[in-house]
C-alpha atoms as a PDB file:
ATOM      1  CA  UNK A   1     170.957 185.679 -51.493  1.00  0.00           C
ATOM      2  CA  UNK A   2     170.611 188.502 -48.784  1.00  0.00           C
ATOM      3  CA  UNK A   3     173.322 187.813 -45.743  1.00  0.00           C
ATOM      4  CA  UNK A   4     169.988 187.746 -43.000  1.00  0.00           C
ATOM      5  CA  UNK A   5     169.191 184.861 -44.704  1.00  0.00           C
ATOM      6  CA  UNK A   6     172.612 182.975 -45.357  1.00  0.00           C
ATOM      7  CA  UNK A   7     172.528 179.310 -43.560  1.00  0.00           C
ATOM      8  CA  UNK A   8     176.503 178.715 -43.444  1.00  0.00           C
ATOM      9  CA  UNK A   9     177.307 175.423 -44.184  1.00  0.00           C
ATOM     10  CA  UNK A  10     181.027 175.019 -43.369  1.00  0.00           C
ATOM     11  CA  UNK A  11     179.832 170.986 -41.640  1.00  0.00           C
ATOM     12  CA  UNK A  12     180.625 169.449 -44.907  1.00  0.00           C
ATOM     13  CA  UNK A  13     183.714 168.130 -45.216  1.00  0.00           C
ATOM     14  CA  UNK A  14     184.138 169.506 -48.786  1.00  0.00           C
ATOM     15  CA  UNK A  15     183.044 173.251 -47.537  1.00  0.00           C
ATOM     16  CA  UNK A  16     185.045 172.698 -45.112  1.00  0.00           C
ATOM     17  CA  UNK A  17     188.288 172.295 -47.009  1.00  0.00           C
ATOM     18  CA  UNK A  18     187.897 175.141 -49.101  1.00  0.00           C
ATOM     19  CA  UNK A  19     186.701 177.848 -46.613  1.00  0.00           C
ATOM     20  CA  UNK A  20     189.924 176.518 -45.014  1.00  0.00           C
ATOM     21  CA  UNK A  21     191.709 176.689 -48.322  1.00  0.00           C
ATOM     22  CA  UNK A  22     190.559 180.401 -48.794  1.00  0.00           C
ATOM     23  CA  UNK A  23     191.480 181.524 -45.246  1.00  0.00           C
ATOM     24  CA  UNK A  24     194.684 180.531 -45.973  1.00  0.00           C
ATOM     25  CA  UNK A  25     195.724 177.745 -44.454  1.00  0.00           C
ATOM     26  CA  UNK A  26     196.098 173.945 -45.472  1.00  0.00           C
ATOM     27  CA  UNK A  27     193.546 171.342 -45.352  1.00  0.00           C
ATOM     28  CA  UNK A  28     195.164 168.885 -42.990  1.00  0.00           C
ATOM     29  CA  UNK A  29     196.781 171.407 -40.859  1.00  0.00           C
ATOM     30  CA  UNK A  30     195.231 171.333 -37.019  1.00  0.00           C
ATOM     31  CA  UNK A  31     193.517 174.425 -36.235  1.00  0.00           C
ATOM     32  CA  UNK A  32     195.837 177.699 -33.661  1.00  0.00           C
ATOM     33  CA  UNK A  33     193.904 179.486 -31.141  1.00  0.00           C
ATOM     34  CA  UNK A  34     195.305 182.240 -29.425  1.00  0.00           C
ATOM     35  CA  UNK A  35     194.184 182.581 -25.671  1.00  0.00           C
ATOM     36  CA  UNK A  36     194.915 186.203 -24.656  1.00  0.00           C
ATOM     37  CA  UNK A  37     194.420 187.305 -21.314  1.00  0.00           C
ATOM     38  CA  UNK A  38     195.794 190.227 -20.165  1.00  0.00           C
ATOM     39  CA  UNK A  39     193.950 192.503 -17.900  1.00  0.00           C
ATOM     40  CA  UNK A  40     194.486 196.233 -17.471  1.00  0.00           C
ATOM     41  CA  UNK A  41     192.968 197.244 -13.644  1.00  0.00           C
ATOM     42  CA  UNK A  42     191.003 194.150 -12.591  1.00  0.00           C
ATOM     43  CA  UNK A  43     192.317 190.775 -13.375  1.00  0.00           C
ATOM     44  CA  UNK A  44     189.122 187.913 -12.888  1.00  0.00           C
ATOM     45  CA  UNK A  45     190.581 184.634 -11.208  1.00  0.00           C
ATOM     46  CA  UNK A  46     190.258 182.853 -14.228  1.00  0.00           C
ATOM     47  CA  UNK A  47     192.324 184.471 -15.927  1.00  0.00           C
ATOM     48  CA  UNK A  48     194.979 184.571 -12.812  1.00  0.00           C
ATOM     49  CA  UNK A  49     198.603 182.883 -12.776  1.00  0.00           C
ATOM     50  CA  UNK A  50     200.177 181.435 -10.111  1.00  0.00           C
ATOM     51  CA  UNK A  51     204.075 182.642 -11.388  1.00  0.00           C
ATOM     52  CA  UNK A  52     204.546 180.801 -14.646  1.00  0.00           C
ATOM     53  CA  UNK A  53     201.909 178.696 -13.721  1.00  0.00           C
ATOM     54  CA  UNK A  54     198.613 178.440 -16.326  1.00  0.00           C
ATOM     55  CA  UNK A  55     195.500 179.951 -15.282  1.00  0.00           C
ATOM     56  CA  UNK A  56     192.316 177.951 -14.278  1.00  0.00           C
ATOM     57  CA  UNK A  57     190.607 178.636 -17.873  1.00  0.00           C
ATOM     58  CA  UNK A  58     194.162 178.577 -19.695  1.00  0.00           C
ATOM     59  CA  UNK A  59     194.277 174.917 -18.629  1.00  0.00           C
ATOM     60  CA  UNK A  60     191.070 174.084 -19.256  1.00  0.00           C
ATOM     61  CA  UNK A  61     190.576 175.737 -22.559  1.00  0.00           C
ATOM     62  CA  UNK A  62     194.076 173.686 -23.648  1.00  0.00           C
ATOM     63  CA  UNK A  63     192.882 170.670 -22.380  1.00  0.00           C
ATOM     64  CA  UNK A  64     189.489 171.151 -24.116  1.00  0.00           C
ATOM     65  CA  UNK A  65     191.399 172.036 -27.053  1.00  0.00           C
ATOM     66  CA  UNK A  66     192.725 168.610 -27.358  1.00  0.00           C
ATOM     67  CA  UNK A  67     189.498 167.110 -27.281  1.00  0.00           C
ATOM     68  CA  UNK A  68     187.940 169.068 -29.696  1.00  0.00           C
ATOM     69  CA  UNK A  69     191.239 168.850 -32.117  1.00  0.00           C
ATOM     70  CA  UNK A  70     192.647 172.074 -31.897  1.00  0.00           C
ATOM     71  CA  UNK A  71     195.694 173.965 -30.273  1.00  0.00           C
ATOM     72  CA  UNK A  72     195.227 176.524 -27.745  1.00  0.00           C
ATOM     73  CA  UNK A  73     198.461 178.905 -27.532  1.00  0.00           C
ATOM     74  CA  UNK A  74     198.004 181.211 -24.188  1.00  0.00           C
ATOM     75  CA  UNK A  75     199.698 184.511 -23.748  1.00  0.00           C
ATOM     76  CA  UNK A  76     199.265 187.862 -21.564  1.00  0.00           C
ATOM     77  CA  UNK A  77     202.227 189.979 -23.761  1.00  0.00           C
ATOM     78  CA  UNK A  78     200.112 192.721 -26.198  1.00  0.00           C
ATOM     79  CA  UNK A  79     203.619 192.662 -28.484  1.00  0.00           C
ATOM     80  CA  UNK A  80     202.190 189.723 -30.054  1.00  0.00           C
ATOM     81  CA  UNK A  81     199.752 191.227 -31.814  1.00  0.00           C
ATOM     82  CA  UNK A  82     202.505 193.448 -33.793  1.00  0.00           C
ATOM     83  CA  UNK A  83     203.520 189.343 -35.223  1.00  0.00           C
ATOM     84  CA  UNK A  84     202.705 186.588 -37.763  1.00  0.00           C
ATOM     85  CA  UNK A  85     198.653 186.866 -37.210  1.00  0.00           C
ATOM     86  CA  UNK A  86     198.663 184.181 -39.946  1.00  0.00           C
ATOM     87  CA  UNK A  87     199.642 181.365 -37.467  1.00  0.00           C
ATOM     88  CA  UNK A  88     196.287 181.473 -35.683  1.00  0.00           C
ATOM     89  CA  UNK A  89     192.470 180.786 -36.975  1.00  0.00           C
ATOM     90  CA  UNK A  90     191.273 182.210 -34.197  1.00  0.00           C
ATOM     91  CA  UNK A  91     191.635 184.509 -31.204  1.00  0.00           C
ATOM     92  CA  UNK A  92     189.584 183.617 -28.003  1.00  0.00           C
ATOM     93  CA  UNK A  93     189.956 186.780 -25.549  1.00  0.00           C
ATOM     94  CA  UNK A  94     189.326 187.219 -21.967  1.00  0.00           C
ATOM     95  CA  UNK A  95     190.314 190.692 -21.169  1.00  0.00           C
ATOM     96  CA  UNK A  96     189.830 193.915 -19.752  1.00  0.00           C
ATOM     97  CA  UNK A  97     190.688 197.480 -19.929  1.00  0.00           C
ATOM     98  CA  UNK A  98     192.438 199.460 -22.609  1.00  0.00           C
ATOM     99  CA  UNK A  99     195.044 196.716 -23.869  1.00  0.00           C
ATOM    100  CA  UNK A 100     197.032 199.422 -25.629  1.00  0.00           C
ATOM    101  CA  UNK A 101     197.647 200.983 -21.583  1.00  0.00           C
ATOM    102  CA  UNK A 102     200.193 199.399 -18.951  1.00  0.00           C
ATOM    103  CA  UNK A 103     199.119 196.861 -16.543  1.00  0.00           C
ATOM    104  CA  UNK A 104     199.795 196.433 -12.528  1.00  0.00           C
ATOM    105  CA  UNK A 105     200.976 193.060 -13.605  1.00  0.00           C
ATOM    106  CA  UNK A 106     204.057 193.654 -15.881  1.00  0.00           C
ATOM    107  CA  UNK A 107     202.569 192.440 -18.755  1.00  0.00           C
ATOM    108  CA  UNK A 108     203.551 194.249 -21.925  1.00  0.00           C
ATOM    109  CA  UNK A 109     200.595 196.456 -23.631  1.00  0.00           C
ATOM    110  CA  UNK A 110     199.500 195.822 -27.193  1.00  0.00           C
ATOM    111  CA  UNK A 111     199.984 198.406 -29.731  1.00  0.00           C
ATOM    112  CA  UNK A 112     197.935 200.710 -31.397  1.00  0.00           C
ATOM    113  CA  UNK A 113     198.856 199.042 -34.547  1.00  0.00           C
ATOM    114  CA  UNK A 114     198.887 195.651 -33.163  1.00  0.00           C
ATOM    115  CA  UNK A 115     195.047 196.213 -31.780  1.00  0.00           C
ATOM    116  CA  UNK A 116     194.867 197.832 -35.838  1.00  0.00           C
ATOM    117  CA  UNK A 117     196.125 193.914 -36.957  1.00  0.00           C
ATOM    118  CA  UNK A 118     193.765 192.164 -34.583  1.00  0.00           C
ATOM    119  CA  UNK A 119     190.447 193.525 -36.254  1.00  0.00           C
ATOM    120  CA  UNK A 120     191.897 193.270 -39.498  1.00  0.00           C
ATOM    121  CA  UNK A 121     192.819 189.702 -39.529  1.00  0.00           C
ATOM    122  CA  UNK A 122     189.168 188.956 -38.158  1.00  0.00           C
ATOM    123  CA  UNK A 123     187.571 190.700 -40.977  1.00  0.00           C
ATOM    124  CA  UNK A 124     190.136 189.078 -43.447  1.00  0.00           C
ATOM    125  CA  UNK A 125     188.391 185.913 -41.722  1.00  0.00           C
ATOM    126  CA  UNK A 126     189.392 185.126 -38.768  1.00  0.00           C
ATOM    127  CA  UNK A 127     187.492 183.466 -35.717  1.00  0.00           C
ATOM    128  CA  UNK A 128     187.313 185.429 -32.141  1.00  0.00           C
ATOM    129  CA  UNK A 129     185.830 183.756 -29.116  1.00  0.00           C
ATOM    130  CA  UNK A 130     184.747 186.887 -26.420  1.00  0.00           C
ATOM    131  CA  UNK A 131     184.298 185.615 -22.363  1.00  0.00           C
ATOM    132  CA  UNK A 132     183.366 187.732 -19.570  1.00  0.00           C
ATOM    133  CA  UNK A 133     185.147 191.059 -19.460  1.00  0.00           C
ATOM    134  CA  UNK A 134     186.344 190.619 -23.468  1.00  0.00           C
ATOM    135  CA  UNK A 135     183.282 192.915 -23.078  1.00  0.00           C
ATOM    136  CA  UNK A 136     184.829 195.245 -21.157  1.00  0.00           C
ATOM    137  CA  UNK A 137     188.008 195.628 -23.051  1.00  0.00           C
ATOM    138  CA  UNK A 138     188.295 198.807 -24.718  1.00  0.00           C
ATOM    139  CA  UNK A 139     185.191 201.449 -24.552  1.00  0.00           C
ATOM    140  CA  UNK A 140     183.659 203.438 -26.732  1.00  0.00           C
ATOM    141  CA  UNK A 141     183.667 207.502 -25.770  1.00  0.00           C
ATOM    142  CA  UNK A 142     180.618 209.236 -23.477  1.00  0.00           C
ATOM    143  CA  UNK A 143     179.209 207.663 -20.575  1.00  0.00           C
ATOM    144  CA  UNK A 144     178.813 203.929 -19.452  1.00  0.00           C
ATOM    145  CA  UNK A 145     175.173 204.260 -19.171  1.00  0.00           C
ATOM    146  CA  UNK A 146     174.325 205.998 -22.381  1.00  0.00           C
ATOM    147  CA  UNK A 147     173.884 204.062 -25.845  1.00  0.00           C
ATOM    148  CA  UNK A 148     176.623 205.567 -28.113  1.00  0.00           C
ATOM    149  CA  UNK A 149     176.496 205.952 -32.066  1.00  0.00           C
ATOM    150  CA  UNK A 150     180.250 206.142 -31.976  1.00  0.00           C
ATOM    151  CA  UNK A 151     181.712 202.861 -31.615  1.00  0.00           C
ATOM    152  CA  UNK A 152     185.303 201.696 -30.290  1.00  0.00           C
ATOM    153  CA  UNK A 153     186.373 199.437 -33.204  1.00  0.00           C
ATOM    154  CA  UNK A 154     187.235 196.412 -31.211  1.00  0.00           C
ATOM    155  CA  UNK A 155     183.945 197.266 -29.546  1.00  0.00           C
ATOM    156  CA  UNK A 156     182.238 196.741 -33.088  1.00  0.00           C
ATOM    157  CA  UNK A 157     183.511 194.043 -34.067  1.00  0.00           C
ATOM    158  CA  UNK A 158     182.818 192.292 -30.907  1.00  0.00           C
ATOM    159  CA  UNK A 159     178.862 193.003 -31.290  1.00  0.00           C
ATOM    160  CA  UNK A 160     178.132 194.648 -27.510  1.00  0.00           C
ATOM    161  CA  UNK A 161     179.197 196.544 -24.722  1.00  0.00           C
ATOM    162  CA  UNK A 162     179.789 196.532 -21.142  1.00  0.00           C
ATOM    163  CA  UNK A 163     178.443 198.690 -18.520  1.00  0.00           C
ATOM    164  CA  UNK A 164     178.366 197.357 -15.134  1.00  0.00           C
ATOM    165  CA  UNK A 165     177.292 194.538 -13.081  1.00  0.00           C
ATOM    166  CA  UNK A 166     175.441 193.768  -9.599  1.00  0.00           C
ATOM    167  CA  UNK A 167     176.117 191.372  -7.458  1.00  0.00           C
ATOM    168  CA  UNK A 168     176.832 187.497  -7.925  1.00  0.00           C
ATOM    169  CA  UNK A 169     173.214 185.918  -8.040  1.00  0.00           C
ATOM    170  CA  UNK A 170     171.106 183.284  -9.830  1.00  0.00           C
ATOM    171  CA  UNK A 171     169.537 184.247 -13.011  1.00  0.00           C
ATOM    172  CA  UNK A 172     167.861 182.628 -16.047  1.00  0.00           C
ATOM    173  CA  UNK A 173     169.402 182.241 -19.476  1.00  0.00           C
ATOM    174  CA  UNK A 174     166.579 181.783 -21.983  1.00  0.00           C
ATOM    175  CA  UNK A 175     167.389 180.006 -25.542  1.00  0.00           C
ATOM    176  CA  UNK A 176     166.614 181.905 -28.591  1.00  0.00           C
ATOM    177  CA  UNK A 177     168.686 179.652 -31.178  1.00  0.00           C
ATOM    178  CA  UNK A 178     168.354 176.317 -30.554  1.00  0.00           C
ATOM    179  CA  UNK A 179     170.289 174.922 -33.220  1.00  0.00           C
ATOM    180  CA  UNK A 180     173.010 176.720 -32.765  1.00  0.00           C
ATOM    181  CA  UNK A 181     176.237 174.608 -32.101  1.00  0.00           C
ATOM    182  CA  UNK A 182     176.405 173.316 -28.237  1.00  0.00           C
ATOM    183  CA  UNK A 183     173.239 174.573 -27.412  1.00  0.00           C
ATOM    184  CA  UNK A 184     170.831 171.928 -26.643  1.00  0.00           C
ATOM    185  CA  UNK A 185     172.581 170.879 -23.123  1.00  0.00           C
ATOM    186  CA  UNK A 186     170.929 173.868 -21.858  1.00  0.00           C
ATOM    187  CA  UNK A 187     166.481 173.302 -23.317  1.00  0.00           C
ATOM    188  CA  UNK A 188     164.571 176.179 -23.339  1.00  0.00           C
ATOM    189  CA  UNK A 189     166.055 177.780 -20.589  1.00  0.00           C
ATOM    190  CA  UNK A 190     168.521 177.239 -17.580  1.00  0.00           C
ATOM    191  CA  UNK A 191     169.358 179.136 -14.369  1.00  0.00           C
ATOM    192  CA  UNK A 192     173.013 179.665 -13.507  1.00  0.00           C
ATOM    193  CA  UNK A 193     174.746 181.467 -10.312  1.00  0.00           C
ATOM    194  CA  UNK A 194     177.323 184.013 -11.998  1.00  0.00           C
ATOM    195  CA  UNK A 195     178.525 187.474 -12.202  1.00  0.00           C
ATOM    196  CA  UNK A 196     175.937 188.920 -14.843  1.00  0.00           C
ATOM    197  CA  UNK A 197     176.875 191.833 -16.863  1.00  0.00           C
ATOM    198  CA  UNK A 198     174.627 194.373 -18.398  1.00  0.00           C
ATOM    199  CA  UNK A 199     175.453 194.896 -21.928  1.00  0.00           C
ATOM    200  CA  UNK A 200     174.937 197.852 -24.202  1.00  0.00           C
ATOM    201  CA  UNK A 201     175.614 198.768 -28.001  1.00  0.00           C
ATOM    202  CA  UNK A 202     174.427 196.039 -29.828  1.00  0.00           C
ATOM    203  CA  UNK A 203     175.063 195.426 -32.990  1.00  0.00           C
ATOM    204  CA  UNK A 204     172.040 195.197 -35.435  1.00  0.00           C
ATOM    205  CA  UNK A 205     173.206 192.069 -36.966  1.00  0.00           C
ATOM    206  CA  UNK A 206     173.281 190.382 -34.219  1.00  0.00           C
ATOM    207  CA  UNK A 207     172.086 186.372 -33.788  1.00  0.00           C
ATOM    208  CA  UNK A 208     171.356 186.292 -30.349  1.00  0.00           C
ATOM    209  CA  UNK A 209     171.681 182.667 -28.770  1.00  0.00           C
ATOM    210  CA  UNK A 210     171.072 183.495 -25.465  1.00  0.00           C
ATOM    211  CA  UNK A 211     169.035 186.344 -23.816  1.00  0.00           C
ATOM    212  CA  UNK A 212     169.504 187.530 -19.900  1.00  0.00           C
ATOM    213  CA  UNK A 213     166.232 187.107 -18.345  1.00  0.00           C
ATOM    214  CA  UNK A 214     166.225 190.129 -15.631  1.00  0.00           C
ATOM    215  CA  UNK A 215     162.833 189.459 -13.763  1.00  0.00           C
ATOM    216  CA  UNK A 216     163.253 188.830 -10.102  1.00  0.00           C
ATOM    217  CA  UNK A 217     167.105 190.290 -10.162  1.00  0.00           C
ATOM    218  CA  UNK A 218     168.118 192.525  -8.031  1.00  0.00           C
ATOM    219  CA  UNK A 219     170.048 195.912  -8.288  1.00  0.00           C
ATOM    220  CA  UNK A 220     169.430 198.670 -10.404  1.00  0.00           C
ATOM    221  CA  UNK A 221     171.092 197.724 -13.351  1.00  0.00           C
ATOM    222  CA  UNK A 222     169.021 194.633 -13.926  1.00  0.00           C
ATOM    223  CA  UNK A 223     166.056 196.821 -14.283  1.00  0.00           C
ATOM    224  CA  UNK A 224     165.658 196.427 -17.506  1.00  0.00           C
ATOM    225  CA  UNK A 225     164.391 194.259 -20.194  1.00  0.00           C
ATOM    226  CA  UNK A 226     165.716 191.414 -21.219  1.00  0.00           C
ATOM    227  CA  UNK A 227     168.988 192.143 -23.694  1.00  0.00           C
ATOM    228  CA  UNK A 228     171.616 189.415 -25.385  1.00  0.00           C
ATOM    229  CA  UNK A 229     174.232 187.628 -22.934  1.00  0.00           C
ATOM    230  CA  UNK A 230     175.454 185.182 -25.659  1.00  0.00           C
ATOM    231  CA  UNK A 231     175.575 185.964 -29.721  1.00  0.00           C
ATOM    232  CA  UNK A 232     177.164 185.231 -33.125  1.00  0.00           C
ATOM    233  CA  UNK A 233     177.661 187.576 -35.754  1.00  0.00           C
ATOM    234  CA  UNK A 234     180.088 188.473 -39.168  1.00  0.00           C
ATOM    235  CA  UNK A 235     182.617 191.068 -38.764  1.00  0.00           C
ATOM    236  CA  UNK A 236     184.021 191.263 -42.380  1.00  0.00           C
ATOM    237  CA  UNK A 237     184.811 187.535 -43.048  1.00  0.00           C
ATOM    238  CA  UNK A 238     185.006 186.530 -39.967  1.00  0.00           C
ATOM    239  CA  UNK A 239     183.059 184.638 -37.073  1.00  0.00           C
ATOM    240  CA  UNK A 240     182.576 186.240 -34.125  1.00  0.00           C
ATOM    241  CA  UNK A 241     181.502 184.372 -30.903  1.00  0.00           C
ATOM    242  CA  UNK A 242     180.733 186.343 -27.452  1.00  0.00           C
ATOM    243  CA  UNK A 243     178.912 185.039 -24.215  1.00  0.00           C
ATOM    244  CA  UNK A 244     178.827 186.821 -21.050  1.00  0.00           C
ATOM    245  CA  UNK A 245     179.382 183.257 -18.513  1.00  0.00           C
ATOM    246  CA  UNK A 246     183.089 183.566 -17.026  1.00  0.00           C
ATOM    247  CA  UNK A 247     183.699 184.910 -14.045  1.00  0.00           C
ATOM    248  CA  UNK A 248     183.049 181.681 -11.824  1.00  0.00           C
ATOM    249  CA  UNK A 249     185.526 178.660 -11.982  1.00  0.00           C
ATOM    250  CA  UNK A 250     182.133 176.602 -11.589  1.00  0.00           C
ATOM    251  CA  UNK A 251     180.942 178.323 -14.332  1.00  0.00           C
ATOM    252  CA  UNK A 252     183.965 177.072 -16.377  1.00  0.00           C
ATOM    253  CA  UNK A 253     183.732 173.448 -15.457  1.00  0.00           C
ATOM    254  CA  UNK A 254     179.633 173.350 -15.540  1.00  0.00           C
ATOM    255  CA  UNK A 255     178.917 171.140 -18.375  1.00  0.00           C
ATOM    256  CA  UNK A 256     176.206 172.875 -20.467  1.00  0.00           C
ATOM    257  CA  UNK A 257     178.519 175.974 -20.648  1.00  0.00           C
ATOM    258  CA  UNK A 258     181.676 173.556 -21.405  1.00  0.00           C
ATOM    259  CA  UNK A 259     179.501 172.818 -24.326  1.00  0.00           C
ATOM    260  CA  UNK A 260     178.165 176.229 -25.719  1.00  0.00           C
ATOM    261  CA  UNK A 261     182.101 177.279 -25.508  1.00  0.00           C
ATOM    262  CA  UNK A 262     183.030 173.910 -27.561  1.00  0.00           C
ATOM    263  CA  UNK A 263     179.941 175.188 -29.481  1.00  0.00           C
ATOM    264  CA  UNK A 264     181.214 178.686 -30.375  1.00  0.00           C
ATOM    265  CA  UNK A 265     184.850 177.494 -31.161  1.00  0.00           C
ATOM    266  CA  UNK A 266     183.205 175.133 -33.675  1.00  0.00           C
ATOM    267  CA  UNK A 267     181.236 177.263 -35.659  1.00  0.00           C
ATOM    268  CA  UNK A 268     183.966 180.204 -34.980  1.00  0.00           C
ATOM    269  CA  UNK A 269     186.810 177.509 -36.819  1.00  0.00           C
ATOM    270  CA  UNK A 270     184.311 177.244 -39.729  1.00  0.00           C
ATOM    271  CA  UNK A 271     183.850 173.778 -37.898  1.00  0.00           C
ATOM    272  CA  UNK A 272     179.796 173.717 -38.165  1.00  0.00           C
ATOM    273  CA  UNK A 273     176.740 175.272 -39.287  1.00  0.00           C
ATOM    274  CA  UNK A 274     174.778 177.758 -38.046  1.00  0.00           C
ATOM    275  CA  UNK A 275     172.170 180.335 -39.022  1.00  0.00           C
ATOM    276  CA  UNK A 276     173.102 183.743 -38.193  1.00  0.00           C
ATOM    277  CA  UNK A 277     169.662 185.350 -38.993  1.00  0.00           C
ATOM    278  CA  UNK A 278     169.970 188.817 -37.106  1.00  0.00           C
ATOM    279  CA  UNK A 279     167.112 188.181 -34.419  1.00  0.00           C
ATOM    280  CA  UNK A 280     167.885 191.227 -31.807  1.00  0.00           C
ATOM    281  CA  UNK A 281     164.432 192.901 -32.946  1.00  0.00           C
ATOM    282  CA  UNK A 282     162.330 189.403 -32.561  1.00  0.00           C
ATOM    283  CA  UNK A 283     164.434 188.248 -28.749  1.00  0.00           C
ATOM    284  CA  UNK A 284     165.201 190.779 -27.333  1.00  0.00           C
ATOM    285  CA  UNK A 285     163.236 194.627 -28.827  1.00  0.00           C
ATOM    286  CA  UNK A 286     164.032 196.498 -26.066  1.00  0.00           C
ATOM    287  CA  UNK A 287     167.435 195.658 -24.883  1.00  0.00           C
ATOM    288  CA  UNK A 288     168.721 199.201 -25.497  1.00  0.00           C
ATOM    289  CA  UNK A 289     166.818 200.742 -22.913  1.00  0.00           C
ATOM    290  CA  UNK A 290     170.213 200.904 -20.165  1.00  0.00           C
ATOM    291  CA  UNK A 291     168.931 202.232 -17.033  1.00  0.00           C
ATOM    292  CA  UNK A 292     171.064 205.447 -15.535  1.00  0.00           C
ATOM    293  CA  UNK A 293     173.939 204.785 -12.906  1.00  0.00           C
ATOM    294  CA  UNK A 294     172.695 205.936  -9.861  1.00  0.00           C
ATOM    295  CA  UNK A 295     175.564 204.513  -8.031  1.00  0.00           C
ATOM    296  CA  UNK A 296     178.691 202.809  -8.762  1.00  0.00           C
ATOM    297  CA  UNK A 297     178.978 199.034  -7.515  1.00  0.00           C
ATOM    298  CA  UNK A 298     181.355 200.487  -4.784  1.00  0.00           C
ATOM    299  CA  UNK A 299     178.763 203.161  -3.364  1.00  0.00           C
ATOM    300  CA  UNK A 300     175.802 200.951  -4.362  1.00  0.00           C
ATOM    301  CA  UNK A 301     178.001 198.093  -1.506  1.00  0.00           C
ATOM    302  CA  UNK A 302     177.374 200.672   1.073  1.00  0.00           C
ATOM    303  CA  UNK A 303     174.557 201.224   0.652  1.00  0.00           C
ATOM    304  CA  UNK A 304     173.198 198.275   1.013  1.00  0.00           C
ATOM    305  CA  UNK A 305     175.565 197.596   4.091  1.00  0.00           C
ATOM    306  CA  UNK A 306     174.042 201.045   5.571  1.00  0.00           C
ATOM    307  CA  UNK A 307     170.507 199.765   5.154  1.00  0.00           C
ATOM    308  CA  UNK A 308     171.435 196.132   6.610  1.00  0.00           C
ATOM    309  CA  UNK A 309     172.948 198.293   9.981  1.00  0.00           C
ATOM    310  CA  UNK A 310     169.408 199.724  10.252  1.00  0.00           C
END
């Protein structure tokens, strides 16, 4: 059977066991996510301690990890990755910058052979869960507004790039897999007030769940057509879950994304089924068409404040 048209069906008990069995860890043992969070430059405020204090999303994601019956370990120190990777199913990331660089914030880098361990436990078969600016974390070389052909691995295996954003505003997230785990809270569509970023380098096996609709948005790098904001895909054995929604605490605590994150962390802990037909093509055929920087956010911010004065 070709892989485009595998329907995983890891919902069965039975399936369940042994996928579990083959990744290596015990039937009845409760599922280990790792919640890394360590930002290199700009650190989003969900993502922000308060001393030793847990984040906003840390808490949340541990308290939502008790509902959904798994653990939810949090941690901003790269050494980790250079540990037992066994211990965990899956990694959930919300990050930014080049991990393997210092931070303003004290928090030790990861190294270049703990970033090495990462990918390779996800294509061994482990599950990653991507928020926010886990697409900006690590970049591939040549400029931000170019498609590139050369890939950052972690960039790879995550499925997409980032390459800037606009302002906050209200947009449209249209549904292009339905059935996909946590999805049907949001219908056909649904219209959300975030930070939207435009993405770049997407994979071609792709399953895009949800596409950024960019009519009626303003700034110049929503001119575009419609590309992927939320997506599934296979990096070796493993289950790779990304969406774009993160930068707002309302965002966090809005229900239908509360359930399209339980959603991913299902069917990224082999938890339920999906079908991860690459659609990128059918949803979304031109969303490789990145228009050219003609400012950066800072310059394009006065700019607008110049015209306002007018």
């Amino acid at each position: 059977m070709q892989r485009r048209q595998f329907l995983w069906t890891c919902g069965a008990v039975a399936a369940a066991t042994t996928l579990r069995t083959q990744r290596g860890f015990a039937a009845d043992k409760k599922a280990r996510v790792l919640y890394f969070t360590r930002s290199v430059g700009f650190e989003h405020s969900p993502v922000k301690r308060d001393g030793k204090e847990l984040s906003f999303s840390e808490k949340l994601l541990v308290e939502w990890g008790h509902e959904a019956s798994f653990d939810v370990e949090c941690s901003k120190d790269g050494r980790i990755f250079d540990q037992d990777l066994d211990q965990y199913d899956a990694f959930a990331f919300y990050t930014c910058g080049d991990l393997t660089k210092p931070d303003m914030y004290d928090n030790p880098p990861m190294s270049p052979a703990g970033k090495e361990k990462l990918l390779a436990a996800i294509a061994a078969g482990k599950g990653y869960v991507g928020f926010h600016s886990a697409a900006d974390t690590f970049h591939s070389p040549g400029p931000r507004d170019v498609v590139q052909t050369e890939l950052d691995p972690y960039v790879a295996m995550v499925g997409g790039e980032f390459v800037v954003h606009g302002r906050q505003q209200e947009a449209a997230m249209r549904v292009t897999s339905a059935k996909f785990p946590g999805v049907q809270e949001m219908g056909e569509a649904s219209r959300f007030m975030e930070e939207w970023y435009a993405l770049k380098n997407f994979a071609k096996d792709l399953h895009v769940i949800l596409v950024q609709e960019t009519e009626g948005m303003t700034d110049d790098c929503y001119q575009r057509p419609p590309f992927p904001a939320t997506w599934a895909r296979l990096h070796g054995k493993g289950r790779v879950f990304y969406t774009s929604f993160g930068h707002r605490e309302d965002i966090w605590t809005n229900p239908k994304v509360k359930s399209l994150i339980l959603g991913g962390f299902a069917w990224a802990l082999c938890r339920a089924d999906a079908d991860l037909t690459p659609n990128l093509q059918q949803v979304t055929p031109k969303a490789e068409e990145v228009p050219k920087r003609s400012s950066t956010p800072a310059k394009a911010k006065a700019k607008r404040a110049k015209a306002a004065a007018r």
